[in-house]
C-alpha atoms as a PDB file:
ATOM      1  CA  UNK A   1      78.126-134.497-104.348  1.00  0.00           C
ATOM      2  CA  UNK A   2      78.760-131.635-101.722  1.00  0.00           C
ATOM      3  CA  UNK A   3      77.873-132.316 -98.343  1.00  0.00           C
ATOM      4  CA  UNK A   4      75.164-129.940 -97.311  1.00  0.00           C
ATOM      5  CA  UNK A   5      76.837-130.224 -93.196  1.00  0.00           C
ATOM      6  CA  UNK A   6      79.561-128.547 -94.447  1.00  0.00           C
ATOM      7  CA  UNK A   7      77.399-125.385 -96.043  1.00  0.00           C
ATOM      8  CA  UNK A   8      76.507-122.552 -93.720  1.00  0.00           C
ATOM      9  CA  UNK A   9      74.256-119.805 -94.243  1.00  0.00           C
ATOM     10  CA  UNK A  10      73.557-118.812 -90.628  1.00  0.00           C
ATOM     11  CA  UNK A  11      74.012-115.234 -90.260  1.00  0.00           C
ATOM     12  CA  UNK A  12      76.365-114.816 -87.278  1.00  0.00           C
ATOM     13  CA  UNK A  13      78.622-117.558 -89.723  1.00  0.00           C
ATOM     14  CA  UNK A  14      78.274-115.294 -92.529  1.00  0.00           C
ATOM     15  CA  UNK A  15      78.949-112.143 -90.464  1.00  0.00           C
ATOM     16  CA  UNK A  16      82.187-113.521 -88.970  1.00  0.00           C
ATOM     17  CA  UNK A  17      83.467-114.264 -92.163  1.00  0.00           C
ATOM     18  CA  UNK A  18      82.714-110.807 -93.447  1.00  0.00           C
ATOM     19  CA  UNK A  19      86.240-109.517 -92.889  1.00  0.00           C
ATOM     20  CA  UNK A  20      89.902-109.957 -93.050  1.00  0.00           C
ATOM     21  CA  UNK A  21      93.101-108.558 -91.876  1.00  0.00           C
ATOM     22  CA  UNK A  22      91.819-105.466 -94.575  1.00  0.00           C
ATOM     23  CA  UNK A  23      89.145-102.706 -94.368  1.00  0.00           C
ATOM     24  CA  UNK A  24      87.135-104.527 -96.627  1.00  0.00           C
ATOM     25  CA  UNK A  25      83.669-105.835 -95.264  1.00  0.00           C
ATOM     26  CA  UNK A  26      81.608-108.219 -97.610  1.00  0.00           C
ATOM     27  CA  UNK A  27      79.250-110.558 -96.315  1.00  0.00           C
ATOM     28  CA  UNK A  28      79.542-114.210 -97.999  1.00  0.00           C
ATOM     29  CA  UNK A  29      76.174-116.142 -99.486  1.00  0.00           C
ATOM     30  CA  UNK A  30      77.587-118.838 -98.146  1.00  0.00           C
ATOM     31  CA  UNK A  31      80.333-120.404 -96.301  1.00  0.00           C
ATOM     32  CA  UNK A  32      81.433-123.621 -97.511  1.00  0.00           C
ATOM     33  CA  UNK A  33      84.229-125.609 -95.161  1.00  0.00           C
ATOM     34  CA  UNK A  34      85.152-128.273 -97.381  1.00  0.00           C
ATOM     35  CA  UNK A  35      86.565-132.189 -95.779  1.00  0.00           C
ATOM     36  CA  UNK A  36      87.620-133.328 -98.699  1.00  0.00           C
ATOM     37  CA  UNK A  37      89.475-132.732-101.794  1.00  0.00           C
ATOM     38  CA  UNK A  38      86.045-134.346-104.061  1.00  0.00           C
ATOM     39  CA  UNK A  39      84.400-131.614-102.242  1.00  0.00           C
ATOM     40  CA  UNK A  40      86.366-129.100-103.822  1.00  0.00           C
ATOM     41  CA  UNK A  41      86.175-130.910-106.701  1.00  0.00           C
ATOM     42  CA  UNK A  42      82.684-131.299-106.393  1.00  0.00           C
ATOM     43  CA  UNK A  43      82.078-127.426-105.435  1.00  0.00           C
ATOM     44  CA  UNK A  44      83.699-126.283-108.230  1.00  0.00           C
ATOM     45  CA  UNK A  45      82.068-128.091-110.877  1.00  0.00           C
ATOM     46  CA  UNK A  46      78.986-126.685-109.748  1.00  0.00           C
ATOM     47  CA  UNK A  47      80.200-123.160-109.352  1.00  0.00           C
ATOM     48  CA  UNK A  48      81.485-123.371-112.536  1.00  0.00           C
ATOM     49  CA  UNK A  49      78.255-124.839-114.262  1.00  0.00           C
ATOM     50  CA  UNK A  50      76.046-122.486-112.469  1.00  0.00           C
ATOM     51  CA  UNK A  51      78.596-119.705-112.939  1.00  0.00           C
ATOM     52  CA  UNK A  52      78.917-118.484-108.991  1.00  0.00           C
ATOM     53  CA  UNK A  53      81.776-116.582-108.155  1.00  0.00           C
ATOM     54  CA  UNK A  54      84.076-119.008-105.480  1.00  0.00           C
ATOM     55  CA  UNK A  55      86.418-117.412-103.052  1.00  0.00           C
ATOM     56  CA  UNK A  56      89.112-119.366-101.230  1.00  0.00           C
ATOM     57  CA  UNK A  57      90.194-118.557 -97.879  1.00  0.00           C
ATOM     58  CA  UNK A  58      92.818-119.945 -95.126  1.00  0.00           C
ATOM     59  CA  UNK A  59      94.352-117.845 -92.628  1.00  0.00           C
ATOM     60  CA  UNK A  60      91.788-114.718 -93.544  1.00  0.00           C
ATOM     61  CA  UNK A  61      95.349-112.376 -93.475  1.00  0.00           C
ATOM     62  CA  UNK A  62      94.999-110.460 -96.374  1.00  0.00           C
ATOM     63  CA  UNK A  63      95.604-106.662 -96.070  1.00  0.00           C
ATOM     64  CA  UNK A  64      94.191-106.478 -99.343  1.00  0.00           C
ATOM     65  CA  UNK A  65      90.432-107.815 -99.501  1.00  0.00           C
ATOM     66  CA  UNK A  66      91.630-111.289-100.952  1.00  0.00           C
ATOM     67  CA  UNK A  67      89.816-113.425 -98.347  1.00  0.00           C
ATOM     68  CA  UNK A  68      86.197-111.453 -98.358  1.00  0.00           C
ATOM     69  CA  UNK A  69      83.473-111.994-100.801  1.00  0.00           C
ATOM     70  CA  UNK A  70      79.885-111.277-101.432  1.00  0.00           C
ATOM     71  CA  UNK A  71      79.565-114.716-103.102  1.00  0.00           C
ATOM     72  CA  UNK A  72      80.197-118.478-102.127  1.00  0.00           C
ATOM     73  CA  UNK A  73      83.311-118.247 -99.199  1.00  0.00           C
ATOM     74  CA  UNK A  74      85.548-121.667 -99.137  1.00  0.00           C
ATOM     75  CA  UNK A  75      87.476-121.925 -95.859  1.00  0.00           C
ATOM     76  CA  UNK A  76      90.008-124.542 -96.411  1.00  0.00           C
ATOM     77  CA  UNK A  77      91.504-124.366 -93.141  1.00  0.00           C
ATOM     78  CA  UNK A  78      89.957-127.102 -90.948  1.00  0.00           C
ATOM     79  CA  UNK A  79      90.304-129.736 -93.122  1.00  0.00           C
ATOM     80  CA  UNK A  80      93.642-129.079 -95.373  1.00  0.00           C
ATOM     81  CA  UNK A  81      96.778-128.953 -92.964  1.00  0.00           C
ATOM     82  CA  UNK A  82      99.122-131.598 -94.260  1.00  0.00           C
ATOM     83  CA  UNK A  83     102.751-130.864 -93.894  1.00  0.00           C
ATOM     84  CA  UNK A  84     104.769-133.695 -95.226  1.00  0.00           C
ATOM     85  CA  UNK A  85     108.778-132.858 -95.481  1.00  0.00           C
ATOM     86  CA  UNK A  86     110.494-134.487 -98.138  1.00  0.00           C
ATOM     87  CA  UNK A  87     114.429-134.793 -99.271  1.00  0.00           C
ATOM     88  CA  UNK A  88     115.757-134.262 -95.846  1.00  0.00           C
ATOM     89  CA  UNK A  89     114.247-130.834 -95.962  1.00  0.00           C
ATOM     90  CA  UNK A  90     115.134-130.015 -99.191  1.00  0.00           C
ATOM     91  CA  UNK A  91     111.250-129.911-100.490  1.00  0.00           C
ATOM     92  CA  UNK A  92     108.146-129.825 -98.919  1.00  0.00           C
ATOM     93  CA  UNK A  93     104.199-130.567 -99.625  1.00  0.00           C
ATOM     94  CA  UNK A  94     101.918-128.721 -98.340  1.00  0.00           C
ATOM     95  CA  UNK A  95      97.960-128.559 -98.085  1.00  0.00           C
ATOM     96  CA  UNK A  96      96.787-125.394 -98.274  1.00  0.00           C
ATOM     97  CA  UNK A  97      95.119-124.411 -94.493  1.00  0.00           C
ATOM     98  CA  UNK A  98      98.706-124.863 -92.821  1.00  0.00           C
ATOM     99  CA  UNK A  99     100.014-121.905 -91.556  1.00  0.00           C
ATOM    100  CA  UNK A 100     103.634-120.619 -92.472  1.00  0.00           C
ATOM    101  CA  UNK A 101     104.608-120.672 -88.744  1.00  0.00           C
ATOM    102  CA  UNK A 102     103.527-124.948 -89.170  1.00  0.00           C
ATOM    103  CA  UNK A 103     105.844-125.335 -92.020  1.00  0.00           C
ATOM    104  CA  UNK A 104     108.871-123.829 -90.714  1.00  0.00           C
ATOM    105  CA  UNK A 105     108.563-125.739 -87.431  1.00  0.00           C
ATOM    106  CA  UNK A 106     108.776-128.765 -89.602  1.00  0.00           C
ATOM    107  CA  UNK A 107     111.780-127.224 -91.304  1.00  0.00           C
ATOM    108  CA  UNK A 108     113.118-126.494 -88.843  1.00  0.00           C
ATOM    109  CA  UNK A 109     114.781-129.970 -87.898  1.00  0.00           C
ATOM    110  CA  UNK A 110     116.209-129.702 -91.252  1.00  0.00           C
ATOM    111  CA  UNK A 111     118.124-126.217 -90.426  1.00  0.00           C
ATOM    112  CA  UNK A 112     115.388-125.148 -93.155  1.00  0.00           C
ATOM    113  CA  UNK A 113     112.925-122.428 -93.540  1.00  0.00           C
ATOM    114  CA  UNK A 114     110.065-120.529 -95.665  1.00  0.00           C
ATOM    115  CA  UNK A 115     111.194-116.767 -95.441  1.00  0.00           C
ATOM    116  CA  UNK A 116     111.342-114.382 -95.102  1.00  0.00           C
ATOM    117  CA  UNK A 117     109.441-113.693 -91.575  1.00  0.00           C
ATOM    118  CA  UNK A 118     105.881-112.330 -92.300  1.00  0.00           C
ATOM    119  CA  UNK A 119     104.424-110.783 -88.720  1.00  0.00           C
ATOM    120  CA  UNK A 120     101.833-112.882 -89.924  1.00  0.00           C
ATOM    121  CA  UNK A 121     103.028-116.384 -90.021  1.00  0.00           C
ATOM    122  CA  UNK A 122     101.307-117.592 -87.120  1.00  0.00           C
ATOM    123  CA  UNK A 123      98.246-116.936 -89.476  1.00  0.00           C
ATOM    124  CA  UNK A 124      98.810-116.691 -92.471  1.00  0.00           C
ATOM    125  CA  UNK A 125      98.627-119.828 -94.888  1.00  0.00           C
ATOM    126  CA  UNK A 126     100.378-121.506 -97.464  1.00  0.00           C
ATOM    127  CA  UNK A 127      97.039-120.904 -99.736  1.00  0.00           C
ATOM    128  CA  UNK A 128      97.184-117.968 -99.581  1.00  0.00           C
ATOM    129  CA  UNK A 129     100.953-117.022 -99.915  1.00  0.00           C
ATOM    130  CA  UNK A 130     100.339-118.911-103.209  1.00  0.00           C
ATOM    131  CA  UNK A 131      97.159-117.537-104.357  1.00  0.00           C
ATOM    132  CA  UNK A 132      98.157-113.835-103.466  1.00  0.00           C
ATOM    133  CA  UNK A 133     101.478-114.424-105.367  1.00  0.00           C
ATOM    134  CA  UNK A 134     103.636-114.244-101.692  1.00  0.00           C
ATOM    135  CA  UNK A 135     105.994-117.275-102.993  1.00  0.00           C
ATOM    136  CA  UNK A 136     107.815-114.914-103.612  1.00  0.00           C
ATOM    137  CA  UNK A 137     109.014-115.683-100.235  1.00  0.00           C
ATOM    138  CA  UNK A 138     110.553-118.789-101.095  1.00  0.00           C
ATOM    139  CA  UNK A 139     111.624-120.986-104.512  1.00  0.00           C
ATOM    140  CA  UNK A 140     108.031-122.890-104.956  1.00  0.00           C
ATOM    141  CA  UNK A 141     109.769-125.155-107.571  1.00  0.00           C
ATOM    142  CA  UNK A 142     109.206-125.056-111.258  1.00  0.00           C
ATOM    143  CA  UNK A 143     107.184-128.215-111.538  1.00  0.00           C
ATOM    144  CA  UNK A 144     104.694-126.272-109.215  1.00  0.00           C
ATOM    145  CA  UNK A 145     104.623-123.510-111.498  1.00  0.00           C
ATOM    146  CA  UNK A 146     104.030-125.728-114.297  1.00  0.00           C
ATOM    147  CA  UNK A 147     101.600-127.752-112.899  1.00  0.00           C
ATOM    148  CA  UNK A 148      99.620-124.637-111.587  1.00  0.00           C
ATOM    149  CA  UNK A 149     100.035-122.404-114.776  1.00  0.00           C
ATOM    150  CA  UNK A 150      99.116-125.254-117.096  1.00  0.00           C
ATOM    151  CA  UNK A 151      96.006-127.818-115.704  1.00  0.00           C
ATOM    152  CA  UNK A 152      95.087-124.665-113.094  1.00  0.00           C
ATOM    153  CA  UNK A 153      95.561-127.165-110.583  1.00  0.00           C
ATOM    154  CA  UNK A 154      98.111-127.114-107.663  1.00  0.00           C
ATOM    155  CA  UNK A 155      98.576-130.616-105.964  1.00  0.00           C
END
């Protein structure tokens, strides 16, 4: 069941979320800002059974027009920020709303980092390096890949 608190359709809401780091200017239906992960869940098996058109966002970086929508807006930055170093370093897990900047402070004990070294990184987020394609950056793992590619899932 989604939480109607975390659903906004006030307009100066919807009007601040309008834009990103692009020329692009599309103002959202809706803005959902999600607390949990059976939120999403939740979210997206309505979207999908009432076939509306879902658009994450994090950092709201994109040069591109990846973080604006004229549909339902998910903002996964509040809630999704978990930054948990694993293998001395050697891996990481990340939640989606932490910033690139946030992971490579944590790395950074390790003599580790994500790079290379967006101008961006105190914004931009791990959601959206992976949803734009920007792991490029940095080995994401094959069981990532996998695990994305083949249950459309990323954990």
């Amino acid at each position: 069941m989604i939480d109607k608190t975390s659903v906004t359709r006030r307009v100066i809401d919807l009007v601040a979320m309008a834009h990103d780091a692009s020329h692009y200017l599309l103002r959202p239906t809706a803005v959902m800002t999600p607390s949990s992960i059976d939120q999403v869940a939740a979210l997206l098996a309505d979207a999908s059974r009432d076939s509306t058109p879902v658009t994450f966002r994090s950092g709201g970086t994109s040069l591109s027009g990846q973080g604006v929508t004229d549909q339902l807006l998910v903002d996964t930055r509040a809630a999704f920020r978990g930054i948990e170093v694993l293998d001395g370093g050697e891996r990481v897990r990340v939640q989606p709303g932490a910033t690139v900047r946030q992971v490579n402070s944590r790395l950074a004990r390790y003599g580790r980092k994500l790079g290379p070294d967006p101008a961006s990184e105190i914004a931009c987020t791990i959601g959206g390096v992976i949803a734009t394609e920007d792991s490029r950056w940095f080995e994401i793992g094959n069981e990532l890949r996998e695990e994305r590619n083949e249950k459309g899932t990323v954990r």
